[in-house]
Protein backbone atom coordinates (compact mmCIF):
# COMPACT_ATOMS: atom_id res chain seq x y z
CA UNK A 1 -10.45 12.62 -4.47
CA UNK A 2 -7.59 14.46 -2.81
CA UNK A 3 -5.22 15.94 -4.55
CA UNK A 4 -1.90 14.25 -5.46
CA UNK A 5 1.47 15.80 -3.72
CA UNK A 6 4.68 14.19 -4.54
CA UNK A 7 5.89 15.53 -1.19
CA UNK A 8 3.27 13.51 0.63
CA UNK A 9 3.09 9.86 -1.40
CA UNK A 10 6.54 9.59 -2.69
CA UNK A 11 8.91 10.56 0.20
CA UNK A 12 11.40 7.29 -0.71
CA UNK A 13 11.94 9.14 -3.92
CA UNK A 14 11.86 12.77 -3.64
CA UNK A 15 12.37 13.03 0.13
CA UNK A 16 14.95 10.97 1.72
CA UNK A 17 17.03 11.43 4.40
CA UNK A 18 20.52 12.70 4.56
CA UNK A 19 22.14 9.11 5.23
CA UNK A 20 22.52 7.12 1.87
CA UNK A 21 20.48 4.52 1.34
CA UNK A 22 19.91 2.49 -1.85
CA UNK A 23 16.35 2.51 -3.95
CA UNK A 24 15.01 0.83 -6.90
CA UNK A 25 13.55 3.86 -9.33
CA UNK A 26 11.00 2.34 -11.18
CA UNK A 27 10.69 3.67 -15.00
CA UNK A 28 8.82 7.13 -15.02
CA UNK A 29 7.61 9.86 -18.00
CA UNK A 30 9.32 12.88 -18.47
CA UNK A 31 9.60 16.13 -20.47
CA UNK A 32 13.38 16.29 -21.28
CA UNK A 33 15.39 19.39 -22.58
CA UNK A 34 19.18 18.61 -23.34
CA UNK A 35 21.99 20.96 -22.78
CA UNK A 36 25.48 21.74 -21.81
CA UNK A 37 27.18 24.97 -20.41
CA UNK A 38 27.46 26.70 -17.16
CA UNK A 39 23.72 26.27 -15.28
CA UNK A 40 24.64 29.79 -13.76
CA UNK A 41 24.09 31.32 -17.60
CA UNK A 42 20.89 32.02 -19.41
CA UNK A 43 20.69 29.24 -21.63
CA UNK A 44 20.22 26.91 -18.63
CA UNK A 45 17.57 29.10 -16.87
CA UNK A 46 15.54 29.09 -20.16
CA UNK A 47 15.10 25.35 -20.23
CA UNK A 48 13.89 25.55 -16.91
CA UNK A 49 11.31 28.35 -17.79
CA UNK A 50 10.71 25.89 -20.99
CA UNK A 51 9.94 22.47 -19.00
CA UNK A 52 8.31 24.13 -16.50
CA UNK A 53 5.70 25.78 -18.98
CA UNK A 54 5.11 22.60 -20.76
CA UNK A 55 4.38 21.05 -17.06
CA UNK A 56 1.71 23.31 -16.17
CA UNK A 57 -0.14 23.21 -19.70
CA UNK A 58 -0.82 19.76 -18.70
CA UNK A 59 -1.63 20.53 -15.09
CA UNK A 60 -3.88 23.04 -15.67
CA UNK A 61 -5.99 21.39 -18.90
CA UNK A 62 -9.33 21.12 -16.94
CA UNK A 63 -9.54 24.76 -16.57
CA UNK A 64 -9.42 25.38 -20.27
CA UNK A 65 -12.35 23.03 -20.15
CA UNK A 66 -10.52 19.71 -21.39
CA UNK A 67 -9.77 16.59 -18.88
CA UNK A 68 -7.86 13.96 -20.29
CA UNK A 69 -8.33 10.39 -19.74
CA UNK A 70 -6.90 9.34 -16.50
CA UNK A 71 -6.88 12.93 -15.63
CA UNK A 72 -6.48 13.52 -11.61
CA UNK A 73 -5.36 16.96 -9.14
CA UNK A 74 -1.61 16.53 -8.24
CA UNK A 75 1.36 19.23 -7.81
CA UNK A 76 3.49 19.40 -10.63
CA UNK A 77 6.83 17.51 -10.00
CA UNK A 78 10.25 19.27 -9.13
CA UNK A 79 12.89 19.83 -11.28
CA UNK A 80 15.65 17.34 -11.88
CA UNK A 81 19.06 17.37 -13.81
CA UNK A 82 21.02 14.37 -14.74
CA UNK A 83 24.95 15.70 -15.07
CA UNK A 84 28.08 14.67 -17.03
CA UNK A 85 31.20 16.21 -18.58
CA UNK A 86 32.21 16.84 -22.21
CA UNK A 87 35.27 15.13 -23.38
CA UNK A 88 37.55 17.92 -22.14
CA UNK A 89 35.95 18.46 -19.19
CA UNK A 90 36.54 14.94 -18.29
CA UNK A 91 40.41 15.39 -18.53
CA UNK A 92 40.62 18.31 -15.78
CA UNK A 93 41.32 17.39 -12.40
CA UNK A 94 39.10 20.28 -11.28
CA UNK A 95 35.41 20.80 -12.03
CA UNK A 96 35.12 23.54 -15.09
CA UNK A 97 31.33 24.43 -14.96
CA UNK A 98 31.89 25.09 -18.61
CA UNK A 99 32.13 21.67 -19.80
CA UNK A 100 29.04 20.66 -18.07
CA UNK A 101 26.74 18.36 -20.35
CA UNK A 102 23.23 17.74 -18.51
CA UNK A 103 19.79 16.84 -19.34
CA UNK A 104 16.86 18.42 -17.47
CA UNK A 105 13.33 17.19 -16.86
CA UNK A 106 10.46 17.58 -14.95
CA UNK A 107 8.22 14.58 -14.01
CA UNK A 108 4.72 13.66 -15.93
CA UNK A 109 1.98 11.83 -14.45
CA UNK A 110 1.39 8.15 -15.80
CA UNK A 111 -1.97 9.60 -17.61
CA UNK A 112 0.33 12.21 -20.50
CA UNK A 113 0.35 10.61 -23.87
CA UNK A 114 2.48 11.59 -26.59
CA UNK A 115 -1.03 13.47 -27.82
CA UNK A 116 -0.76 15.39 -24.64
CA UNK A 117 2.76 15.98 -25.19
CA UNK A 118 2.18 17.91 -28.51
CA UNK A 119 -1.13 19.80 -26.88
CA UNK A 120 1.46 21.15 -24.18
CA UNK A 121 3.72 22.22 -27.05
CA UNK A 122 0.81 23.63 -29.07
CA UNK A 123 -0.50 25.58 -25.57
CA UNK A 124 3.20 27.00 -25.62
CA UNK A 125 4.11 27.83 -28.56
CA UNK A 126 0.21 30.37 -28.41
CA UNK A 127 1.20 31.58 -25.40
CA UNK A 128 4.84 32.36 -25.59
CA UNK A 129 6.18 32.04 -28.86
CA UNK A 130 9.64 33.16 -27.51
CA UNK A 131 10.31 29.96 -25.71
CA UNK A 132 11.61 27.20 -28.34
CA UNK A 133 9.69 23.78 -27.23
CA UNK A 134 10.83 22.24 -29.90
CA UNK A 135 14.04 21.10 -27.83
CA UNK A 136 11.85 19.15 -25.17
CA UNK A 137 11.51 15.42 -25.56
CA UNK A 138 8.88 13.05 -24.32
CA UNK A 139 10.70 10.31 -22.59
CA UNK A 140 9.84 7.24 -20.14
CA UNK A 141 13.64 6.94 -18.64
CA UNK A 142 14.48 3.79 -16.45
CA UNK A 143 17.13 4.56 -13.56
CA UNK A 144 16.92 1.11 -11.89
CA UNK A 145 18.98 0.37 -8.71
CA UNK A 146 20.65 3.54 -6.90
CA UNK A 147 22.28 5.10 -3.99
CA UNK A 148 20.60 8.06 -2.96
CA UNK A 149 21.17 11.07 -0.34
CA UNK A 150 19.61 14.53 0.71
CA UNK A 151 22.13 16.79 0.13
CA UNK A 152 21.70 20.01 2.37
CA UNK A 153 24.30 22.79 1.22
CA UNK A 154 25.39 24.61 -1.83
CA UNK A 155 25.53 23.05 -4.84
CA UNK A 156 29.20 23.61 -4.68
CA UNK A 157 29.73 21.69 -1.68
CA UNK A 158 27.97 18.47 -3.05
CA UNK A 159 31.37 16.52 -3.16
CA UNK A 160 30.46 15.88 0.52
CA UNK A 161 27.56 14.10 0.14
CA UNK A 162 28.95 12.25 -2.76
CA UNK A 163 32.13 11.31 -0.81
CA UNK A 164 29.45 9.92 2.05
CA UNK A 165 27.60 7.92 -0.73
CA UNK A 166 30.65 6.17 -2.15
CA UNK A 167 31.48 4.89 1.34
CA UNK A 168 28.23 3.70 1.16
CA UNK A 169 28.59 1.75 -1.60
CA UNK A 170 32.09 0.45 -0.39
CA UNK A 171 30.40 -0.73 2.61
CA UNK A 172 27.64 -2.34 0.72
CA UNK A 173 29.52 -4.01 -1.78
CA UNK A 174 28.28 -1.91 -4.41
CA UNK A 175 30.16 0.21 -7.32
CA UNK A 176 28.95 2.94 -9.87
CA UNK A 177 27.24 2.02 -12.41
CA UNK A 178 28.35 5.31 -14.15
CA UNK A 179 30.33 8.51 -13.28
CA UNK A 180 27.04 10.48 -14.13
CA UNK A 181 23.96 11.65 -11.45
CA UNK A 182 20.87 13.06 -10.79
CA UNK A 183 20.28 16.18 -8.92
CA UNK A 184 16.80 16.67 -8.13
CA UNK A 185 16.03 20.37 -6.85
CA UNK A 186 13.65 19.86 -3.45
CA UNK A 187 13.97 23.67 -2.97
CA UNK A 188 13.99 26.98 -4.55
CA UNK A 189 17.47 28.64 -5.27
CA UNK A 190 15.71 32.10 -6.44
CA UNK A 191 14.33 31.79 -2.65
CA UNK A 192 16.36 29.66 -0.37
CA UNK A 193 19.89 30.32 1.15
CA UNK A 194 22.66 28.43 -0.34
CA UNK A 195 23.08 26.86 3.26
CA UNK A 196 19.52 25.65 3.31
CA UNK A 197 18.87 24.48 -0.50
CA UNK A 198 18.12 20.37 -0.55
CA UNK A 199 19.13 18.74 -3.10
CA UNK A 200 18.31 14.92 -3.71
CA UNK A 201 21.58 13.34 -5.74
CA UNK A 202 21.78 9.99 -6.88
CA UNK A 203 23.81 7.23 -9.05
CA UNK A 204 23.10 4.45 -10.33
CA UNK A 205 24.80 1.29 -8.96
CA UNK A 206 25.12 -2.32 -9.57
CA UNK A 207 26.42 -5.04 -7.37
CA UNK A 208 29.78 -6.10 -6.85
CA UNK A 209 30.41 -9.54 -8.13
C-alpha cells in the first residue's frame, strides 16, 4: 500500500486555490495545545516543537517495533492555528499581536485512540522531558460549512485575502459564523520568503436567511 500524503488525497482541504470557495470540513482528530501571546515569541514556537513531537511518536511507532490497529504509512499533517482576540484586544481598532488568543493543532489519522494519545505523551515525556505535553489535548473538532482561500503573502498582509473572502460570502448570500479562523501553514516560515509562504485561512459560515 502506498503511502498516504495529505498533499496528494486531500487537495479540497489543504490545497485550494487562491479564489474563495466554500467547503464542508467534515469532523477530524487532533492534538491541540492552547495559547495566547505574540506567535513571534518563544512560548508559541514551543507548542509547535510540542505538537509536532507528539505527531511523529505516532508516525513513527512501527519502527520501535509496535503497529497499532488500523496502522497505515502517511506524512504527518501540517500545522494549523485557529485565532481570536482577548477581551482587550477586541476593543482596538488595530491588530495588537499581544492580545492574540489561538489554539494550535496538528492533524491525527482516524486510527489514534486516546491509548495512543497517552503512548505519544509517554514517548515524549522519555525523550525530552523539557517539553511540557501535559498542555496538549486529544480532540475530534467539527468545523462544518466554510469559506476557504490560499493565501500567498506574509502573514501580515492576510487582511487581503480575508477582504476577498467576505465578498465572497456577500455574493453568496452567506455571513460569518464567527469573527474567529483557521490558518493552516502549507509552507515553512524558517525556510520560505515571506512573499512566497501559503497559508490556507478559513471561517466558518452559515447561510443567510
Amino acid at each position: 500500500m502506498s503511502k498516504f500524503e495529505w498533499r496528494k488525497h486531500l487537495k479540497e482541504l489543504y490545497l485550494p486555490g487562491t479564489q474563495p470557495t466554500t467547503i464542508h470540513v467534515p469532523s477530524m482528530k487532533f492534538f491541540t495545545i492552547d495559547g495566547k501571546g505574540n506567535p513571534n515569541e518563544k512560548p508559541f514556537q514551543e507548542h509547535i516543537e510540542i505538537l509536532y513531537a507528539l505527531s511523529y511518536a505516532i508516525r513513527m511507532m512501527p519502527k520501535k517495533g509496535i503497529t497499532p490497529e488500523g496502522y497505515y504509512e502517511y506524512t504527518v499533517f501540517p500545522l494549523e492555528g485557529h485565532w481570536d482576540l482577548d477581551e482587550e484586544g477586541r476593543t482596538k481598532d488595530y491588530l495588537d499581536k499581544n492580545h492574540l488568543v489561538y489554539k494550535l493543532m496538528i492533524r491525527q489519522p482516524d486510527f489514534v485512540t486516546e491509548e495512543l494519545f497517552q503512548y505519544a505523551r509517554d514517548t515524549v515525556k522519555k525523550k525530552k522531558p523539557d517539553l511540557d505535553v501535559n498542555q496538549v489535548q486529544f480532540e475530534t473538532i467539527s468545523e462544518g460549512l466554510c469559506v476557504q482561500a490560499m493565501h500567498i503573502g506574509s502573514f501580515d498582509d492576510e487582511w487581503e485575502t480575508f477582504e476577498r473572502m467576505e465578498q465572497y460570502c456577500a455574493e453568496n448570500n452567506l455571513k460569518r459564523a464567527e469573527k474567529t479562523h483557521k490558518e493552516i501553514y502549507i509552507s515553512d516560515p524558517r525556510k520560505t520568503a515571506p512573499e512566497k509562504l501559503k497559508t490556507v485561512l478559513r471561517f466558518k459560515v452559515e447561510e443567510m436567511k
